[in-house]
N, C-alpha and C. Protein backbone atom coordinates (compact mmCIF):
# COMPACT_ATOMS: atom_id res chain seq x y z
N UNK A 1 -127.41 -16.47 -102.10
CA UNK A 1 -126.32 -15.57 -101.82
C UNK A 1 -125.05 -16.39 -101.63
N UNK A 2 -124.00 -16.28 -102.50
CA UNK A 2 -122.76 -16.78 -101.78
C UNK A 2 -121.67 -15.80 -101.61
N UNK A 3 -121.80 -16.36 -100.11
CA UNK A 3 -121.01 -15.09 -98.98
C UNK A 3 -119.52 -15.72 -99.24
N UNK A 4 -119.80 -17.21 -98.95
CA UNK A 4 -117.94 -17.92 -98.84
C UNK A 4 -117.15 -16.72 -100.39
N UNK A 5 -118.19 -17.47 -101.46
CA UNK A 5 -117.66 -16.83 -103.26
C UNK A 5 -117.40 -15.37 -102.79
N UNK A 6 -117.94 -14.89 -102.37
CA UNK A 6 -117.74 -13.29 -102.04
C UNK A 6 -116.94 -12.80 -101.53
N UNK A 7 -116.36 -13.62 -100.32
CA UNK A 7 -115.93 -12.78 -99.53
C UNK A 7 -114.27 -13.73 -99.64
N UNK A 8 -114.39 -14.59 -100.81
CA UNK A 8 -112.46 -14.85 -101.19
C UNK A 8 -112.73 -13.72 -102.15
N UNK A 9 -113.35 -13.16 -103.28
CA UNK A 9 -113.43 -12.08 -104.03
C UNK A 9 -113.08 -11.31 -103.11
N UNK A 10 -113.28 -10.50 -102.45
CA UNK A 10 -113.04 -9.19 -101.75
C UNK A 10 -111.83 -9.51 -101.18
N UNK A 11 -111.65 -10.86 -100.77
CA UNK A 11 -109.74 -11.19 -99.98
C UNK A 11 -108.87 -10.32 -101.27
N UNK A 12 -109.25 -11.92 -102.07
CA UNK A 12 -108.11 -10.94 -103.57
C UNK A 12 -108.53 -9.18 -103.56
N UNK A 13 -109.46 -8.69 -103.91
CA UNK A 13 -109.31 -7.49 -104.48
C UNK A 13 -108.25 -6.62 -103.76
N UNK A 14 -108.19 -6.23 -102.23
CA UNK A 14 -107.56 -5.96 -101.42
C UNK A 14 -106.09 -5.91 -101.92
N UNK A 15 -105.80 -6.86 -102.76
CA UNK A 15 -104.62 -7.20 -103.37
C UNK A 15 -104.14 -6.49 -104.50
N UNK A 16 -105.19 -5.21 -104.87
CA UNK A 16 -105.28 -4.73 -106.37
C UNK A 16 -103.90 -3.86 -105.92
N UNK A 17 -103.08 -3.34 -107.23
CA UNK A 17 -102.45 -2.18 -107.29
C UNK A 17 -103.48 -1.41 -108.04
N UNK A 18 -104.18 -0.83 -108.61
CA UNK A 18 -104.76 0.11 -108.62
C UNK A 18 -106.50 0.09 -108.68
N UNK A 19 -106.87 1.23 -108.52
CA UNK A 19 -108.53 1.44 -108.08
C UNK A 19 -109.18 0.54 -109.56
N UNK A 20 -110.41 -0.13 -109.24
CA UNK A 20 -111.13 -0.43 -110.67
C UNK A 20 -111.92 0.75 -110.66
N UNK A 21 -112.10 1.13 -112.11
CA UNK A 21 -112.67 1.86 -112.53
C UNK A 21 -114.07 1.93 -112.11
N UNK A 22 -114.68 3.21 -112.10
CA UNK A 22 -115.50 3.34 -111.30
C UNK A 22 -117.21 4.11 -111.95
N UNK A 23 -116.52 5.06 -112.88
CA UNK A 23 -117.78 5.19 -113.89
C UNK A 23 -118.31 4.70 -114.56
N UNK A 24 -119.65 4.47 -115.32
CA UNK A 24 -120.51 3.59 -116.19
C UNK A 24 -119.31 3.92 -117.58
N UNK A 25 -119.56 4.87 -118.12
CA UNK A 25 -118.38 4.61 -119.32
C UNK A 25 -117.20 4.15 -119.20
N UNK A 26 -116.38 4.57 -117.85
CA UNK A 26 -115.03 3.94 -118.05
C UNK A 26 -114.78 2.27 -117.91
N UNK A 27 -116.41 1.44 -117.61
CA UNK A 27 -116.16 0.27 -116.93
C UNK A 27 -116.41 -0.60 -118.11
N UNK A 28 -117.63 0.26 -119.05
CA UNK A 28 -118.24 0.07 -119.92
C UNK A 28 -116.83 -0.47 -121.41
N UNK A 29 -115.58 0.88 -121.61
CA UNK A 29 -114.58 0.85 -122.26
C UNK A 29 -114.08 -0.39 -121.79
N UNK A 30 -113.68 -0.50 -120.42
CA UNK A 30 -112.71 -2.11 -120.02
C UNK A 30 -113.67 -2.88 -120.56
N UNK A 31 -114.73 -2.91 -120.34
CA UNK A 31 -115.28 -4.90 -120.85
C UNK A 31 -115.12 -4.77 -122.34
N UNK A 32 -115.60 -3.47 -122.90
CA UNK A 32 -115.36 -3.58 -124.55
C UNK A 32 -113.68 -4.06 -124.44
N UNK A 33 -113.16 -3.77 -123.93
CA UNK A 33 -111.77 -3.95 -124.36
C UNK A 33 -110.96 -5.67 -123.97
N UNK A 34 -111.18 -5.98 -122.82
CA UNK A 34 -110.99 -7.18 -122.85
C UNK A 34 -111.85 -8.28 -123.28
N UNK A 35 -113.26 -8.07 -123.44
CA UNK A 35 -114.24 -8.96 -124.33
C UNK A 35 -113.90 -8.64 -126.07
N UNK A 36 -113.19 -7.46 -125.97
CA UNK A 36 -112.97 -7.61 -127.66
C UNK A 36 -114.49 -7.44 -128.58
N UNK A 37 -114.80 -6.50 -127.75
CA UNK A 37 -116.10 -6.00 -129.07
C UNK A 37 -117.13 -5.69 -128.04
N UNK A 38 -117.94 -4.44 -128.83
CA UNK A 38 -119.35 -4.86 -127.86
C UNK A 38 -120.53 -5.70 -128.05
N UNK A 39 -120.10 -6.38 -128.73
CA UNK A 39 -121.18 -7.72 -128.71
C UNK A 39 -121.23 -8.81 -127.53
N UNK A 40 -120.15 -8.93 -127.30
CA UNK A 40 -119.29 -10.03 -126.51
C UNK A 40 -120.60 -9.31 -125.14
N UNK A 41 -119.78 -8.08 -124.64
CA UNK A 41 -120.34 -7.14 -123.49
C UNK A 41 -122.08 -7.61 -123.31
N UNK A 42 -122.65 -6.64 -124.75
CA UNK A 42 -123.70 -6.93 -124.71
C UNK A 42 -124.23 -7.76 -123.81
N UNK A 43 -123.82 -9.00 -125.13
CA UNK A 43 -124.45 -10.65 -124.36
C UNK A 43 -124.71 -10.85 -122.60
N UNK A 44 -123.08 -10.46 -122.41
CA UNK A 44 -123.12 -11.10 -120.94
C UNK A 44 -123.81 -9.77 -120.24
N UNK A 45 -123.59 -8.67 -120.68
CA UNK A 45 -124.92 -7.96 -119.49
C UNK A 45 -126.02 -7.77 -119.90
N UNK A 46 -126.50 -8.64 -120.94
CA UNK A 46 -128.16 -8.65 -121.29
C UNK A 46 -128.60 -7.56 -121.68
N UNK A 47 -127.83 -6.59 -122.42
CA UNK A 47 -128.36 -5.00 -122.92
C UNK A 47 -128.22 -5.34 -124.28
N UNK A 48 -128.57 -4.28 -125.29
CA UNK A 48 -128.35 -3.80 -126.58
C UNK A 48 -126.92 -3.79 -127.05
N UNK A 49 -126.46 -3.61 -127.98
CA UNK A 49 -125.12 -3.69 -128.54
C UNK A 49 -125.42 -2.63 -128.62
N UNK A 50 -126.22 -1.46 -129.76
CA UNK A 50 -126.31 -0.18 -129.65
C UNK A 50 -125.99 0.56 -127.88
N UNK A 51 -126.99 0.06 -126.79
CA UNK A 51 -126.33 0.75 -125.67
C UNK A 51 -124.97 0.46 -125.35
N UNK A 52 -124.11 -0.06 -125.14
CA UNK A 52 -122.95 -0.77 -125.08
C UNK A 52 -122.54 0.29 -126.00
N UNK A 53 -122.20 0.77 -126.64
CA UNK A 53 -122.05 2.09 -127.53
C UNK A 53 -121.90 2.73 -127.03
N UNK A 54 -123.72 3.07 -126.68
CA UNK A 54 -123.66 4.96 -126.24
C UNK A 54 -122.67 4.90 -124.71
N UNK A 55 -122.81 3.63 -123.77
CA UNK A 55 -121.85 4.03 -122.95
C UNK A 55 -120.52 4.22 -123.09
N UNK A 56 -120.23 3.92 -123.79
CA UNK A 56 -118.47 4.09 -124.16
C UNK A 56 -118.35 5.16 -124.57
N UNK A 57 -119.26 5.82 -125.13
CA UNK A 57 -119.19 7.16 -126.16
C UNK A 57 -119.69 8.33 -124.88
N UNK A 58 -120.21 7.53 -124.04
CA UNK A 58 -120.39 8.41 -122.58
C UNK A 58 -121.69 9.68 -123.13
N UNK A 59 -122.56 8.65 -123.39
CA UNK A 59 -123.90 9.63 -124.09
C UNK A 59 -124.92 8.98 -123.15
N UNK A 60 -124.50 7.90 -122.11
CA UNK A 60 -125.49 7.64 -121.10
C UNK A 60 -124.30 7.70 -120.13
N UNK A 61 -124.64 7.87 -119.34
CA UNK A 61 -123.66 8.49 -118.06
C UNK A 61 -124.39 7.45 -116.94
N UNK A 62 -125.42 7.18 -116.66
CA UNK A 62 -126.08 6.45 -115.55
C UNK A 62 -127.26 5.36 -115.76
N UNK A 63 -126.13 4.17 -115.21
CA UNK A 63 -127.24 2.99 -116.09
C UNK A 63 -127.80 2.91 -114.43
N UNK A 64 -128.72 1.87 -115.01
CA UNK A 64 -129.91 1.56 -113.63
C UNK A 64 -129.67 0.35 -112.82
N UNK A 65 -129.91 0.52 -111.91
CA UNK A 65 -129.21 -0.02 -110.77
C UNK A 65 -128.95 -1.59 -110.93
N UNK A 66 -129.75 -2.41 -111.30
CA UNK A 66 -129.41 -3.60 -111.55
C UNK A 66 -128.82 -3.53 -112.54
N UNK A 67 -128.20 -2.81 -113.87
CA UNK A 67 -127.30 -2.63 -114.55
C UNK A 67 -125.74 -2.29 -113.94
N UNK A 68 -126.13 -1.28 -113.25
CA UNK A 68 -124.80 -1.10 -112.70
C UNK A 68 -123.98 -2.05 -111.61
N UNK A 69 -125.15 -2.56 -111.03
CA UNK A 69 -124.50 -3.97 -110.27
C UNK A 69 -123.75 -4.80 -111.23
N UNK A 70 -124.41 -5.01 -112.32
CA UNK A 70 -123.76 -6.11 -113.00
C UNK A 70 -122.45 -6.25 -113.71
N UNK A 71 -122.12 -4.33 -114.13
CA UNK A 71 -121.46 -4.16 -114.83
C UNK A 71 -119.79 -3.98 -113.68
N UNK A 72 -120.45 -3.20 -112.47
CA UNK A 72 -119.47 -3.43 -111.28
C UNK A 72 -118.84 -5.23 -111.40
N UNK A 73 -119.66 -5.63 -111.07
CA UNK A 73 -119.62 -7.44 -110.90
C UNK A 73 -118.65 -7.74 -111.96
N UNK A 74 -118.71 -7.79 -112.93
CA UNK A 74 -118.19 -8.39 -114.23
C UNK A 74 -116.49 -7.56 -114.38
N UNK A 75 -116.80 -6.39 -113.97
CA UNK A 75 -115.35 -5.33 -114.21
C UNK A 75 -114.68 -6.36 -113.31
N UNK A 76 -114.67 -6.21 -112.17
CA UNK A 76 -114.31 -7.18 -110.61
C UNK A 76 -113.67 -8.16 -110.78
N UNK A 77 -114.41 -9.01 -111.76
CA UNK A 77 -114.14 -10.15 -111.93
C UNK A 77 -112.89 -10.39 -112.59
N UNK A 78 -112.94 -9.50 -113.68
CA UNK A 78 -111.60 -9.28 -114.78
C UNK A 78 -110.65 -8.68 -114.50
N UNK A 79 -110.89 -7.54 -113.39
CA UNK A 79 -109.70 -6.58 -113.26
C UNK A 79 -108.37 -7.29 -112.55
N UNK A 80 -107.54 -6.83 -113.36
CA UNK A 80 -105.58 -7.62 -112.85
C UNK A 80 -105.98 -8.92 -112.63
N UNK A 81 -106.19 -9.36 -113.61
CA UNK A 81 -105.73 -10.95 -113.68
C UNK A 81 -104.60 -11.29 -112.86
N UNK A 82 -103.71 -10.88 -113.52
CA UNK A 82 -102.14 -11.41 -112.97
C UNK A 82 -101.73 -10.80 -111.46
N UNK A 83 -102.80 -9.86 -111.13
CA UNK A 83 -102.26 -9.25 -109.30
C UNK A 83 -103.25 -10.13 -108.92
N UNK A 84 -104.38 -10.81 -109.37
CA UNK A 84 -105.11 -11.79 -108.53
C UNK A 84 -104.60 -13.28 -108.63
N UNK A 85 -103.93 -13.38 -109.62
CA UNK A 85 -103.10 -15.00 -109.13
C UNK A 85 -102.14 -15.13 -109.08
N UNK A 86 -101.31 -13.82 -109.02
CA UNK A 86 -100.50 -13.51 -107.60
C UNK A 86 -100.65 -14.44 -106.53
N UNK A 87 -101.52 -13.22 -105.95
CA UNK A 87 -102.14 -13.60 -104.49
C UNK A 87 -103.06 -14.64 -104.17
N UNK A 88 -103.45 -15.42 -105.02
CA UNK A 88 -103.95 -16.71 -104.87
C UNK A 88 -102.97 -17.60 -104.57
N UNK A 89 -101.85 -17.39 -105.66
CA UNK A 89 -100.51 -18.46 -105.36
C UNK A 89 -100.23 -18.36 -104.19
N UNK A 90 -99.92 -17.18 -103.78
CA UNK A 90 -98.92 -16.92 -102.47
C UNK A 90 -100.25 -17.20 -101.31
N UNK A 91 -101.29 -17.23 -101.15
CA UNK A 91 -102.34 -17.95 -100.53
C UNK A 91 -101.80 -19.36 -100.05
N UNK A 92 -101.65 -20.10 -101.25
CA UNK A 92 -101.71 -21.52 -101.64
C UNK A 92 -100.67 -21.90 -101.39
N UNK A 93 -99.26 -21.06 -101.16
CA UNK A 93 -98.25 -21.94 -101.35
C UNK A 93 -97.37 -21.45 -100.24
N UNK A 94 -97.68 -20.30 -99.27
CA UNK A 94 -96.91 -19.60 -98.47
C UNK A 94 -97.71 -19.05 -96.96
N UNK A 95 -98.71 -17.91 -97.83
CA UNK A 95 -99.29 -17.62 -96.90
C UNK A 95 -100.37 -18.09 -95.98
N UNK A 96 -101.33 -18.62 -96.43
CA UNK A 96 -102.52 -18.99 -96.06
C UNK A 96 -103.85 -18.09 -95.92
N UNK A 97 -104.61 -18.54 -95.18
CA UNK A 97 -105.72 -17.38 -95.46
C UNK A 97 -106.32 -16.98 -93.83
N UNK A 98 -107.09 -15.60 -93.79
CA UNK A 98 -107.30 -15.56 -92.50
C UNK A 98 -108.76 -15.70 -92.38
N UNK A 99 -109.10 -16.19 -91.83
CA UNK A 99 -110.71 -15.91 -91.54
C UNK A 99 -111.88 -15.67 -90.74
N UNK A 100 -112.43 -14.25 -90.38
CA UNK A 100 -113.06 -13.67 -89.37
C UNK A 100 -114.43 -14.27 -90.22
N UNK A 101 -115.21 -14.87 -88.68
CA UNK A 101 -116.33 -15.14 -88.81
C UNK A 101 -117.44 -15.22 -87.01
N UNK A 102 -118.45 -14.92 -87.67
CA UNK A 102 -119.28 -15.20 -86.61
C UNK A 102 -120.63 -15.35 -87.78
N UNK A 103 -120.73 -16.88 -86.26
CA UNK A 103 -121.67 -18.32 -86.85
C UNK A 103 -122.16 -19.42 -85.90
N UNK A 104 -122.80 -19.94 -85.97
CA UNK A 104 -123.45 -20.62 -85.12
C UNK A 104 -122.29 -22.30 -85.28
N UNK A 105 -121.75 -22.21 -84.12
CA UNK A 105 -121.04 -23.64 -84.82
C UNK A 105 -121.76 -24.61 -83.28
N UNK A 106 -121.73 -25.91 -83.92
CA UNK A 106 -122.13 -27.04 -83.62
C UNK A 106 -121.35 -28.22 -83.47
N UNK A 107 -121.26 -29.22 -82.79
CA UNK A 107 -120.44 -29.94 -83.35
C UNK A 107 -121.09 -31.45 -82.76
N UNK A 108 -120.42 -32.36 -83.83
CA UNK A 108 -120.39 -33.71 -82.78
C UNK A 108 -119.16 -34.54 -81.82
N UNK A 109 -119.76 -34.84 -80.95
CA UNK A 109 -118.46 -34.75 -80.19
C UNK A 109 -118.54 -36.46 -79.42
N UNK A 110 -118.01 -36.80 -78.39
CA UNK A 110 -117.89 -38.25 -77.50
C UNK A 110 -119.51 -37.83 -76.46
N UNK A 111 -119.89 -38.72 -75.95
CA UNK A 111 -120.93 -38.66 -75.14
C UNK A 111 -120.51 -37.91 -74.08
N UNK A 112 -121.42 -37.02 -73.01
CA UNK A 112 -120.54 -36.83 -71.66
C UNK A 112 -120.20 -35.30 -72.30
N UNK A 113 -120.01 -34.81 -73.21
CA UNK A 113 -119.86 -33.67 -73.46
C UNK A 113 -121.43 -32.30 -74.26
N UNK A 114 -120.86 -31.10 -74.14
CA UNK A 114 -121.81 -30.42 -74.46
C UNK A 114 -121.56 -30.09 -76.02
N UNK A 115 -122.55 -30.56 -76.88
CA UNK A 115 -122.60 -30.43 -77.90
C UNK A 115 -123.71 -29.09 -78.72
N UNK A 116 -124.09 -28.53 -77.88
CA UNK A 116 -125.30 -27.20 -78.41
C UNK A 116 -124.63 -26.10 -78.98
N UNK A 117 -125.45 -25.88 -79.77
CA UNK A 117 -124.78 -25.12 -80.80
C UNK A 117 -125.03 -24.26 -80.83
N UNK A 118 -123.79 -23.00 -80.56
CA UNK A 118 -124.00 -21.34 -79.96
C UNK A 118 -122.95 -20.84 -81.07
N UNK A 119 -123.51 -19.35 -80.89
CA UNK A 119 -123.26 -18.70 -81.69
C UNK A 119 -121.65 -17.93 -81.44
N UNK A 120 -120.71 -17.96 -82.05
CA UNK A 120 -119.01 -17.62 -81.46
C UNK A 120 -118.56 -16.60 -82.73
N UNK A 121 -117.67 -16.12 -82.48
CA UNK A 121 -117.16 -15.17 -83.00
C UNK A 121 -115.36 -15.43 -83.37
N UNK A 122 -114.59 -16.16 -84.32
CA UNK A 122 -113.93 -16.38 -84.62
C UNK A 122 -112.77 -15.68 -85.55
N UNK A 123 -111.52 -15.86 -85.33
CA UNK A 123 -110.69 -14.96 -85.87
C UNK A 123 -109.55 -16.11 -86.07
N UNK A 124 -109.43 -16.97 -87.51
CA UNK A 124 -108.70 -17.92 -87.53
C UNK A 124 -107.71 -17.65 -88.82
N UNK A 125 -106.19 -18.27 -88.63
CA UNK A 125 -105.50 -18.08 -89.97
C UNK A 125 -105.01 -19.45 -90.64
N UNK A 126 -105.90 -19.78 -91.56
CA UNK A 126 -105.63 -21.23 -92.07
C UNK A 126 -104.80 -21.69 -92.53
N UNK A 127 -103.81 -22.57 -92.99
CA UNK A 127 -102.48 -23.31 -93.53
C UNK A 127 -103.00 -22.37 -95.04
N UNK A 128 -101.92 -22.88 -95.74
CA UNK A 128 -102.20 -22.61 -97.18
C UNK A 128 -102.89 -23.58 -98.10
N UNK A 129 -102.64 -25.09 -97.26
CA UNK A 129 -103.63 -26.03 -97.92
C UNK A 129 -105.19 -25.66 -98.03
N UNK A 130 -105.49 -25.31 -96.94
CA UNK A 130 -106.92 -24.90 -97.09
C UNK A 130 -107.86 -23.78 -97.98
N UNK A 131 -106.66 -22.66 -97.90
CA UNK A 131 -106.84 -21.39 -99.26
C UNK A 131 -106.37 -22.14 -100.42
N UNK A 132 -105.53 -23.06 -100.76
CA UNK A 132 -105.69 -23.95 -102.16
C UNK A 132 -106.90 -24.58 -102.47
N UNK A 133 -107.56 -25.23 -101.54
CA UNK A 133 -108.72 -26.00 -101.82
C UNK A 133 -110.15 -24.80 -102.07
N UNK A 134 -109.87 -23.96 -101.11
CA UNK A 134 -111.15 -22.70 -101.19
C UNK A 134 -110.77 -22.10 -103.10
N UNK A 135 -109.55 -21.99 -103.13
CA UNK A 135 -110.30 -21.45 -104.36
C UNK A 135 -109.74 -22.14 -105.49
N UNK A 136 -109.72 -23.38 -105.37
CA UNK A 136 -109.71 -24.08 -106.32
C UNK A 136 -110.79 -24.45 -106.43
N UNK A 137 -111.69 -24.80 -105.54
CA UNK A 137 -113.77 -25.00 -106.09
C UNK A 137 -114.33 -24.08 -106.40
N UNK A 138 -113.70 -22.68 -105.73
CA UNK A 138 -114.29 -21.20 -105.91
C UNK A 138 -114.17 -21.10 -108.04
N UNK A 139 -112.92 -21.35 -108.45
CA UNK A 139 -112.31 -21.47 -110.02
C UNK A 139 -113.22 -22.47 -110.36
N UNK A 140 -113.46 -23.46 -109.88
CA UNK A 140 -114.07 -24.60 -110.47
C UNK A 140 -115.60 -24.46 -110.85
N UNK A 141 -116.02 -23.54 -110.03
CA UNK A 141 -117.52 -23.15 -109.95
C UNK A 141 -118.79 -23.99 -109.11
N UNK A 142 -117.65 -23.96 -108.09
CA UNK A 142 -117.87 -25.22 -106.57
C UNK A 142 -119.46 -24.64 -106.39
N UNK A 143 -119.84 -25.10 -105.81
CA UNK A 143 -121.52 -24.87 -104.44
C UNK A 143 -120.57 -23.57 -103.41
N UNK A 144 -121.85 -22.88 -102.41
CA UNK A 144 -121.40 -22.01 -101.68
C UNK A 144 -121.50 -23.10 -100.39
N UNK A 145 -122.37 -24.08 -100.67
CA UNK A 145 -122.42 -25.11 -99.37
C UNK A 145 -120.59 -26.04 -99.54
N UNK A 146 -120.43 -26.21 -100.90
CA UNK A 146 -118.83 -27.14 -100.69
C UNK A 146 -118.08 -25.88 -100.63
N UNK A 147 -118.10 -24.68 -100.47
CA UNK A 147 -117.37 -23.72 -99.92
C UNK A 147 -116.88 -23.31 -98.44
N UNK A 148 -118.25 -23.60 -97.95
CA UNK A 148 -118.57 -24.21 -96.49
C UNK A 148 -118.01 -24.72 -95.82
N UNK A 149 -118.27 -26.27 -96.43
CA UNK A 149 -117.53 -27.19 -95.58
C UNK A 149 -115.84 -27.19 -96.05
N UNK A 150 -115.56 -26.32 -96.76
CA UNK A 150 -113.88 -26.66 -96.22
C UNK A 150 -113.48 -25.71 -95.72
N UNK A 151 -114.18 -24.69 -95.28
CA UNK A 151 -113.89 -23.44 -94.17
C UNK A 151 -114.46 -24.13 -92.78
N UNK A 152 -115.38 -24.82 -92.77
CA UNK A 152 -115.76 -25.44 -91.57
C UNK A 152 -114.31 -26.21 -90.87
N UNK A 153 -114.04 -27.34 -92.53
CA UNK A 153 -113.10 -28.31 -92.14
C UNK A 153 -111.74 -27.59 -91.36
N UNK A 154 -111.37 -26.41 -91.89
CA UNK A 154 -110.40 -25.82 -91.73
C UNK A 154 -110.22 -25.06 -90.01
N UNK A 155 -111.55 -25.01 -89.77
CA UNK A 155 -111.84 -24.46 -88.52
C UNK A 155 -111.73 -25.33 -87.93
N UNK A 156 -112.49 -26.84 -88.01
CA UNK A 156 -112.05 -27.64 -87.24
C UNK A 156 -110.97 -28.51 -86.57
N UNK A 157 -109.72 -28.24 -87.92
CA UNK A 157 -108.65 -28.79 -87.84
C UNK A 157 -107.96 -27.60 -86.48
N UNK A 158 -108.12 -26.39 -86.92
CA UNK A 158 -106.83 -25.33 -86.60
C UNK A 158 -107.37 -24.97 -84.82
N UNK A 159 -108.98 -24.34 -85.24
CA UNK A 159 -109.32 -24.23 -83.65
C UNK A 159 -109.71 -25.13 -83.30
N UNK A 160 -111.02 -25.94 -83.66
CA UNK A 160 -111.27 -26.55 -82.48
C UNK A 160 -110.54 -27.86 -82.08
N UNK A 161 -109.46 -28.67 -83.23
CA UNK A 161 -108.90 -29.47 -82.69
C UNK A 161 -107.42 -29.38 -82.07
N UNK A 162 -107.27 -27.98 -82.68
CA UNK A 162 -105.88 -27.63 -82.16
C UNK A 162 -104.86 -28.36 -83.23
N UNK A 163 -104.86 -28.36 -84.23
CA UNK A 163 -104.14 -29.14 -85.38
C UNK A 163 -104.26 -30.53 -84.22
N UNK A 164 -105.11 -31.36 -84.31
CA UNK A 164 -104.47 -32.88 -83.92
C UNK A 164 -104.19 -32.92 -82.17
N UNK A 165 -103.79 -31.89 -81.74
CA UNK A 165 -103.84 -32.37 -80.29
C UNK A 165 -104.64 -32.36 -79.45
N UNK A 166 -106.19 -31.84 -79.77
CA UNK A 166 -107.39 -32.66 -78.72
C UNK A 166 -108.50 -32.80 -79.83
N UNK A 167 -109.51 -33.43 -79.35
CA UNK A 167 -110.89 -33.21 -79.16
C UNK A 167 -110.87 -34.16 -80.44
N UNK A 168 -110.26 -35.50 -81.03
CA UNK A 168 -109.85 -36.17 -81.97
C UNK A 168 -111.14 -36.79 -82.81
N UNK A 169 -112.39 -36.85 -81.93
CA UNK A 169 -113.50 -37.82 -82.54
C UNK A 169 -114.40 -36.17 -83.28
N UNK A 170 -114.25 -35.00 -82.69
CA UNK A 170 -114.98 -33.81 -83.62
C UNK A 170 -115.55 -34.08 -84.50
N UNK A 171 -116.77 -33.35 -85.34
CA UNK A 171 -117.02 -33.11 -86.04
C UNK A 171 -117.45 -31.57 -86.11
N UNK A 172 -117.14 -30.82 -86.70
CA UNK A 172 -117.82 -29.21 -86.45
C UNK A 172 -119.07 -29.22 -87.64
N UNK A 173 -120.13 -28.50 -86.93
CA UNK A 173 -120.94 -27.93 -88.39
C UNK A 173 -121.41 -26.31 -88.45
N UNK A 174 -120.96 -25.67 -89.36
CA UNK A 174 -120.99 -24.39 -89.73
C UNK A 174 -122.21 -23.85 -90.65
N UNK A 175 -123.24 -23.22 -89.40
CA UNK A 175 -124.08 -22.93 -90.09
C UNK A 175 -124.69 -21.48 -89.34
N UNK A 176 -125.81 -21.04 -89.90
CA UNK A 176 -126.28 -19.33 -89.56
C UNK A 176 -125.15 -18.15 -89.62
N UNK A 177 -124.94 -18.46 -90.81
CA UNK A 177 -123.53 -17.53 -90.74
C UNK A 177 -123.97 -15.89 -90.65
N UNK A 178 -123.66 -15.40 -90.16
CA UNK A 178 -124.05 -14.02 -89.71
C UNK A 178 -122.90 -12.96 -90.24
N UNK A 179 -121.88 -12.98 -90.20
CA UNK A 179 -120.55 -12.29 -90.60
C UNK A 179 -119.38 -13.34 -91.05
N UNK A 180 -118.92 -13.01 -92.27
CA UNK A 180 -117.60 -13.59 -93.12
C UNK A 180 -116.92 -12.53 -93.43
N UNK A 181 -115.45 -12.42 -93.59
CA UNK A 181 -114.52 -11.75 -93.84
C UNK A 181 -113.39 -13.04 -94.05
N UNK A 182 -112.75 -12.75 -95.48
CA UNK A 182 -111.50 -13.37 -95.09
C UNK A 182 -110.14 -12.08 -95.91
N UNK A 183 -108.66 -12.51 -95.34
CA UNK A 183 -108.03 -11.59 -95.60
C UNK A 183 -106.48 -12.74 -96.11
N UNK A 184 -105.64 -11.79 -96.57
CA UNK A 184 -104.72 -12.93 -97.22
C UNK A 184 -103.82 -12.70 -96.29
């Protein structure tokens, strides 16, 4: 499962000006249309070129559920290019990113201190360096674990070290993630 990949997807979408399409034929028409054929479609959702047809022609009205996941998934992916790197830019270069989480964080720390690792509930808004790096591995087709650690890193810089003014030897580790949300 990658929750980090997921849940910068759902940041951007938030960002849409209008609804993605929502019926099996109408989602079915967009991929024919920006894949440029239904072959293209086909391929990537592992169906028939003939079905890829009848949905456009809206002579199947209800594909099956792991179909329709996929075909949701793939619309998602494509819909407003240009309103999603938008808001990636302005991520990266202005805004930054916010990020609600609850997770088991851990850390290493100087001797003499408590290092056990409990479960917290966090509500952090990161520089914009850090939403540059998230989805520049996210584009790159990073790990959900190197997704991780630069939301970890990012946590560690902002909360727990206070950008630089305590707790200097830290290390945080971000793991049992239970809830992710991030927002732009």
């Amino acid at each position: 499962m990658d929750r980090v990949g997921d849940g910068l997807d759902a940041a951007l979408q938030k960002a849409f000006t209008r609804p993605v399409p929502k019926g099996a034929g109408a989602q079915m028409r967009y991929l024919v249309k920006r894949l440029k054929g239904t072959r293209p479609v086909a391929e990537l959702l592992g169906i028939t070129q003939r079905t890829v047809e009848r949905y456009v022609k809206d002579q199947i009205k209800r594909p099956r559920p792991d179909l329709a996941r996929r075909m949701e998934r793939e619309v998602g992916k494509r819909w407003q290019p240009r309103i999603r790197a938008r808001a990636k830019r302005a991520a990266a270069t202005t805004g930054g990113i916010v990020i609600d989480t609850r997770a088991r964080f851990g850390y290493t720390a100087a001797p003499g201190t408590t290092d056990d690792a409990r479960l917290r509930h966090l509500t952090v808004a990161l520089p914009p360096r850090y939403a540059a790096r998230l989805f520049e591995v996210r584009d790159a087709g990073g790990s959900e674990q190197q997704l991780r650690e630069i939301a970890a890193e990012g946590l560690q810089e902002i909360y727990f070290k206070d950008r630089g003014r305590r707790a200097e030897g830290l290390l945080v580790e971000f793991t049992d993630l239970d809830h992710l949300e991030f927002d732009l």
